[in-house]
Protein backbone atom coordinates (compact mmCIF):
# COMPACT_ATOMS: atom_id res chain seq x y z
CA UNK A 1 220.22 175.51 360.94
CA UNK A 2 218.78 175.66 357.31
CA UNK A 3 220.17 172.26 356.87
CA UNK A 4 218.44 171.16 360.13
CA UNK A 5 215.38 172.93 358.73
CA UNK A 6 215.42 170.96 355.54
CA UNK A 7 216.12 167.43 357.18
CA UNK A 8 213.08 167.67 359.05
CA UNK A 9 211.19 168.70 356.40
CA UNK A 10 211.66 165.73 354.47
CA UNK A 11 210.94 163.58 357.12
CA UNK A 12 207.25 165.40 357.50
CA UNK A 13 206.98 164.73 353.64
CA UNK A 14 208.30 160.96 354.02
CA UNK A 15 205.57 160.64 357.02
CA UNK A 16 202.71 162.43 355.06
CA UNK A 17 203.14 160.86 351.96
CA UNK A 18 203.20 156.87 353.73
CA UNK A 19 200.27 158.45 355.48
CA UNK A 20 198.44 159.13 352.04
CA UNK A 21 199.31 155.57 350.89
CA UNK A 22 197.75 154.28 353.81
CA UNK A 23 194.63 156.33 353.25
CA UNK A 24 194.03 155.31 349.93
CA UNK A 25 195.00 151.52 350.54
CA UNK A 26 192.08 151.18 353.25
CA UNK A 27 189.16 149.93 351.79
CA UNK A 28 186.46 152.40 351.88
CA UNK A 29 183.75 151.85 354.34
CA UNK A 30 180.16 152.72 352.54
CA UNK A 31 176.72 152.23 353.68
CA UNK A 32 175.46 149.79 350.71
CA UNK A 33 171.53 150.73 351.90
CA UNK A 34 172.18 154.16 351.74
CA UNK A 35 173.98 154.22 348.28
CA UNK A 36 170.81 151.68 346.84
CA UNK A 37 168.32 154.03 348.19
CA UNK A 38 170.21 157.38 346.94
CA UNK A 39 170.31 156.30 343.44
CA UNK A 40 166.38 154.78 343.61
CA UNK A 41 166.96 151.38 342.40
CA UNK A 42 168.60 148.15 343.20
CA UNK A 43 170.27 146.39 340.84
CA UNK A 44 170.14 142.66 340.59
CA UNK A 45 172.49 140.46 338.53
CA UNK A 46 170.41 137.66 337.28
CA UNK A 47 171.20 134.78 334.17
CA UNK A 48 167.71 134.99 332.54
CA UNK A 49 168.67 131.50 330.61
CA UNK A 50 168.10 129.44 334.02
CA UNK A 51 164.61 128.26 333.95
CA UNK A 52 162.24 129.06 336.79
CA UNK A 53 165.19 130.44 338.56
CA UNK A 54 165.44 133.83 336.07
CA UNK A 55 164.33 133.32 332.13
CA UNK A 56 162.70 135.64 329.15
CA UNK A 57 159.09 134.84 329.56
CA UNK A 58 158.11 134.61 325.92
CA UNK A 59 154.72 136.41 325.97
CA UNK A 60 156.17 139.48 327.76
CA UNK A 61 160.01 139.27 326.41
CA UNK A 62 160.76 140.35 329.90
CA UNK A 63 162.66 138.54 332.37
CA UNK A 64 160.95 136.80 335.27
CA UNK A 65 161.32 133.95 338.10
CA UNK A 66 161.86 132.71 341.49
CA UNK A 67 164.74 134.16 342.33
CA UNK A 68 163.81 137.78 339.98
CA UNK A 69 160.39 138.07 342.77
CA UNK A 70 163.08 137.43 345.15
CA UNK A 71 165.10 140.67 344.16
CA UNK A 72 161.76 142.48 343.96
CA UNK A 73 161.19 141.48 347.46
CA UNK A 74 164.36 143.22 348.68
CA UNK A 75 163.91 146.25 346.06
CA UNK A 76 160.13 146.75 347.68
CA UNK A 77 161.55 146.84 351.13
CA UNK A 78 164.05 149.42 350.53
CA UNK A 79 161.52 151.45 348.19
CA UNK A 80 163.35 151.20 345.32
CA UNK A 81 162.94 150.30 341.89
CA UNK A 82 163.99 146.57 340.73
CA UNK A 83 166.68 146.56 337.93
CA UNK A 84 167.79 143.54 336.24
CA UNK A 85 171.03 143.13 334.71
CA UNK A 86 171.80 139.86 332.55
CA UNK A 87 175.23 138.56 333.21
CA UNK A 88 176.78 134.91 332.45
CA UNK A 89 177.40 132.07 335.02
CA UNK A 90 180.98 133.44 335.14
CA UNK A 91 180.69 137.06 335.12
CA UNK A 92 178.42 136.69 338.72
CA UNK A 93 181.08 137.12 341.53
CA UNK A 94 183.30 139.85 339.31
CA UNK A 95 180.02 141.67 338.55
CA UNK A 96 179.09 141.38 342.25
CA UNK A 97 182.11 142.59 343.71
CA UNK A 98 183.43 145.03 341.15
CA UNK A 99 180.17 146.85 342.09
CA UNK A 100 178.51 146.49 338.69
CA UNK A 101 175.53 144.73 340.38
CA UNK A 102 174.12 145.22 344.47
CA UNK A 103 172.62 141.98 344.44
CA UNK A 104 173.21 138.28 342.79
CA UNK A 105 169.90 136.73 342.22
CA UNK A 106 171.03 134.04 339.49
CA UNK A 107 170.94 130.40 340.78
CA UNK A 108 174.19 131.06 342.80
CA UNK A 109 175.36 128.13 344.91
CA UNK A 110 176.27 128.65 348.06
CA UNK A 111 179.77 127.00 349.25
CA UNK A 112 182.90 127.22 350.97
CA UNK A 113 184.82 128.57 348.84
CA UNK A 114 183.25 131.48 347.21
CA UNK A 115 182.63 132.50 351.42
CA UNK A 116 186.34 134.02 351.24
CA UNK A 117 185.12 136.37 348.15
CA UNK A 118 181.41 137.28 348.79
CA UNK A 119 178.49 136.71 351.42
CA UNK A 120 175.64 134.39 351.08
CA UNK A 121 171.77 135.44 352.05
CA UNK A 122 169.53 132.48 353.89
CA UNK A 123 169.35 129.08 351.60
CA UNK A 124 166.71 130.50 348.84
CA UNK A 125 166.38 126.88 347.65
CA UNK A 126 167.71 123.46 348.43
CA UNK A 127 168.78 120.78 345.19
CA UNK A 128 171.08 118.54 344.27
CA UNK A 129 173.05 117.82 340.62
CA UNK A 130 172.44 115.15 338.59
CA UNK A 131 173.54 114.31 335.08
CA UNK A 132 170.97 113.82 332.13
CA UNK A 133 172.24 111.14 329.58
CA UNK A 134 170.16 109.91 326.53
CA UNK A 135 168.22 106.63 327.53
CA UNK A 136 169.48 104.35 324.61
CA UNK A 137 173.33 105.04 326.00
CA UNK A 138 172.22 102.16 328.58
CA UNK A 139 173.82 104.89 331.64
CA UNK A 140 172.26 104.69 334.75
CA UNK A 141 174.67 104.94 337.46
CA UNK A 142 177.62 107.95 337.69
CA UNK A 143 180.69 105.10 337.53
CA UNK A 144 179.58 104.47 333.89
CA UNK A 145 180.38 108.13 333.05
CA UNK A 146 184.09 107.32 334.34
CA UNK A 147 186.51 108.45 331.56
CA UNK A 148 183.55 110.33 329.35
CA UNK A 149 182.99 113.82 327.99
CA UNK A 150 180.94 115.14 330.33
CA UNK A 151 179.03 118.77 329.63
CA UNK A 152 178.41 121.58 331.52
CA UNK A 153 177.89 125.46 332.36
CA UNK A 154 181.14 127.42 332.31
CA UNK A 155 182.13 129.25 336.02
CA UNK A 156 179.26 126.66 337.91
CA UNK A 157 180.41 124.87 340.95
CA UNK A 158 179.44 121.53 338.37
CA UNK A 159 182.39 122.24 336.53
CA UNK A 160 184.43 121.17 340.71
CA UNK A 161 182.00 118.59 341.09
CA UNK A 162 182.24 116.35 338.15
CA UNK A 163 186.46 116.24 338.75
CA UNK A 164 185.59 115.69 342.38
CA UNK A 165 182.86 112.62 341.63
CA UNK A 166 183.64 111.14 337.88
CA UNK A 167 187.27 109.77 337.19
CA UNK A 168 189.25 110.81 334.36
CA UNK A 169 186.37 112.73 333.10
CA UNK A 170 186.80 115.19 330.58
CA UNK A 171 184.66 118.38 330.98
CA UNK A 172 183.71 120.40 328.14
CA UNK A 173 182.11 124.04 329.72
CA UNK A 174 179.60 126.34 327.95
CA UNK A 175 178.61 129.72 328.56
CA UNK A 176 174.48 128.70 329.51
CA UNK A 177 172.53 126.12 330.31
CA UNK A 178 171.18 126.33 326.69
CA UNK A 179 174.17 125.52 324.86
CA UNK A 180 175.16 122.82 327.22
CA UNK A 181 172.04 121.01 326.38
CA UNK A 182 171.91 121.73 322.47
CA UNK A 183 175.75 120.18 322.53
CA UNK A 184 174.09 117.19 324.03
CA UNK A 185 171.55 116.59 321.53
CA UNK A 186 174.04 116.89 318.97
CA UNK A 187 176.00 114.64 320.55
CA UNK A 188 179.10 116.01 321.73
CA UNK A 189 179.55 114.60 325.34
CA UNK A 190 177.97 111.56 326.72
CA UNK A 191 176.09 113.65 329.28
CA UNK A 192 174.97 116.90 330.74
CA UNK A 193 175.24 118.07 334.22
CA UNK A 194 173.40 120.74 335.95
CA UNK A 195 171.53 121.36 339.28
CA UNK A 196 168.37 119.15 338.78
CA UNK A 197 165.89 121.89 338.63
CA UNK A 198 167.67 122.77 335.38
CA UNK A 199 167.47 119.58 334.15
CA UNK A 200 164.10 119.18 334.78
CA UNK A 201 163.49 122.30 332.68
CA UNK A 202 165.43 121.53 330.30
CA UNK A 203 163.48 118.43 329.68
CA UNK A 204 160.10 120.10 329.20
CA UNK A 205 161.98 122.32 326.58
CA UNK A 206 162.68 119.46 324.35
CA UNK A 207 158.64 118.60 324.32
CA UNK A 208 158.61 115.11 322.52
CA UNK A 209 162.17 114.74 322.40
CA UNK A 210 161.99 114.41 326.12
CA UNK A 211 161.14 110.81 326.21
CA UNK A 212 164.57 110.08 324.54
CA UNK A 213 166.28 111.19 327.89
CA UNK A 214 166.64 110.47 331.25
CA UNK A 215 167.86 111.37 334.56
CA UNK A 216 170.87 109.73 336.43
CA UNK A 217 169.32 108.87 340.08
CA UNK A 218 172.58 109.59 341.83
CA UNK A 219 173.42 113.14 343.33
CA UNK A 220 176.79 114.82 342.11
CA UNK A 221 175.82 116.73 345.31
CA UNK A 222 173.70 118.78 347.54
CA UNK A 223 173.03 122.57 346.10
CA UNK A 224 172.19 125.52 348.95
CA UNK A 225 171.22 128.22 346.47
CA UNK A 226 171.23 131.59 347.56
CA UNK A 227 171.18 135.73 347.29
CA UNK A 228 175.03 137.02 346.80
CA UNK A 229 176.38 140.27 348.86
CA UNK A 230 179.57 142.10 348.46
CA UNK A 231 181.79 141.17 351.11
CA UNK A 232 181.72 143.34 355.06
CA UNK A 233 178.18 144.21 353.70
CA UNK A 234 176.35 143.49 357.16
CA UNK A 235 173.80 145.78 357.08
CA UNK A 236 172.54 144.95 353.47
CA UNK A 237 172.86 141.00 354.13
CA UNK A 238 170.92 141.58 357.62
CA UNK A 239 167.82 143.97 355.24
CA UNK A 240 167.99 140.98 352.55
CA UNK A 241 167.84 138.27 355.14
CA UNK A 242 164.97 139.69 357.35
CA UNK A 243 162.91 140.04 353.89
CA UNK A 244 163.43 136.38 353.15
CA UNK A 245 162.62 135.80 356.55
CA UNK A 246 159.31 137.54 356.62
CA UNK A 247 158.61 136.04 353.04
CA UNK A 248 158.67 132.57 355.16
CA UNK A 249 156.98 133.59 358.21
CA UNK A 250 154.14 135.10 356.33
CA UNK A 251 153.51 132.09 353.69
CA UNK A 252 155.24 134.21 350.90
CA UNK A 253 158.28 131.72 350.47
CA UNK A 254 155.69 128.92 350.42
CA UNK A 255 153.30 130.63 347.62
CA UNK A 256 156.58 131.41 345.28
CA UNK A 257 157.56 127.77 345.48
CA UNK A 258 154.00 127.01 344.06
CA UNK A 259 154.12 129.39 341.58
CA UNK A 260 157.42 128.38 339.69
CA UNK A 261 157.99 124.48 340.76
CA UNK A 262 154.37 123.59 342.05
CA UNK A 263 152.03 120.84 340.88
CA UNK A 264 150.56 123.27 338.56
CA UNK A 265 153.76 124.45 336.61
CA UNK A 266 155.44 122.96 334.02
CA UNK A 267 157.90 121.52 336.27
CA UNK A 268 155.83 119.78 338.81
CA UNK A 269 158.48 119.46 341.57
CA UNK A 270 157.16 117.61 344.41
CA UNK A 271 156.32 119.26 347.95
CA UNK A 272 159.02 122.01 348.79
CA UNK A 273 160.77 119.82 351.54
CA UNK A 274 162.96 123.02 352.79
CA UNK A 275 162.75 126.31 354.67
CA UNK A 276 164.09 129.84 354.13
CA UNK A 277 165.30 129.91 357.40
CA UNK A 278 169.73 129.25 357.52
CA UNK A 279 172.55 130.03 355.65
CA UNK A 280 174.75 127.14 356.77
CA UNK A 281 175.66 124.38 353.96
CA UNK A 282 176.45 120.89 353.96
């Protein structure tokens, strides 16, 4: 009888402790809107190196940019405070999904293969990569960078890219856009790739210098940029998407395309030829 007794007993333990397991293997189901609003802030993960995108405005030391209004967008429709945090090209997606960050608004590509790790918002912005070479190394198509030391930003989907579209190239990876291009002037690859409204930046930065570079007309590829979201987040994706949305509907999207890449901004991008209104990519 006690014996009986005893059996049975372990086999309640054996049952409650795999039931336990189970329990604490299931990924927790939260409410990502209610956590943002119960601590009273939003925090976005932004670069702050990636000219008009997120950079230190040097008046104000603080970081601003297209895609910082864009977290202050989705911060003012939750009524929350905005809080940037600076991470690397890298560090996004861990920072994202360990839960460091609620939001990735730093010049994140959207693409196939980052959709098994995180969710994408609507296309925020539509570009391409291109390379920028110095003028007297005679380059003007991407078959003459075949075999050359080609730089870039380290974690970017350039990094893919240049294996995928230059042979035998060898790619040399830096932690910001900054770097990338100072290793350029000093010579240490042949050329520098980076989404062109980067680029484009990067050649107002070097003033004078400028006119000793130039643009390679080919596309690497075509660049969706957009907001990042922990994964199963529906409800936050569906708040950040009907704010970009609106933003388009109302003229808003239109208006913060002006103000960081319009005629009357350093980088002088021509008319924005691309709505905020899908998240499907080439």
């Amino acid at each position: 009888m006690q014996a009986d007794f005893r059996r049975k007993l372990r086999q309640f333990a054996g049952v409650a402790t795999l039931s336990a397991l189970a329990l604490s293997a299931a990924p927790a189901s939260a409410d990502q809107i209610a956590d943002i609003k119960a601590k009273g802030q939003l925090v976005c993960g932004v670069l702050g190196t990636d000219e008009p995108f997120s950079f230190v405005d040097p008046a104000t030391r603080e970081i601003v940019g297209y895609d910082v209004d864009m977290c202050n967008a989705v911060a003012k429709s939750l009524g929350v405070k905005p809080v940037l945090k600076q991470i690397s090209v890298a560090a996004r997606l861990p920072e994202l999904q360990q839960g460091h960050v609620d939001l990735l608004a730093a010049s994140l590509t959207h693409n196939k293969e980052r959709e098994s790790q995180i969710d994408f918002s609507l296309s925020t912005f539509i570009t391409g990569q291109k390379a920028m070479v110095r003028k007297e190394s005679g380059i003007t198509t991407l078959g003459q960078l075949d075999g050359k030391k080609i730089l870039t930003v380290k974690g970017s989907t350039m990094e893919s890219n240049i294996a995928a579209k230059i042979k035998n190239a060898t790619v040399v990876s830096f932690d910001n856009s900054p770097q990338a291009l100072l290793a350029l002037e000093q010579g240490k690859g042949v050329a520098y790739v980076n989404d062109e409204t980067s680029l484009v930046s990067n050649l107002v930065k070097l003033g004078p210098a400028a006119k000793d570079y130039t643009l390679v007309p080919q596309y690497l590829s075509s660049e969706h940029l957009a907001l990042g979201i922990r994964k199963g987040e529906t409800g936050f994706r569906n708040q950040v998407n009907q704010v970009l949305s609106k933003m388009e509907t109302d003229g808003d999207a239109q208006k913060l395309y002006d103000k960081w890449f319009g005629p009357n901004t350093k980088m002088k991008f021509p008319p924005r030829a691309f709505k905020i209104s899908t998240d499907k990519i080439d």
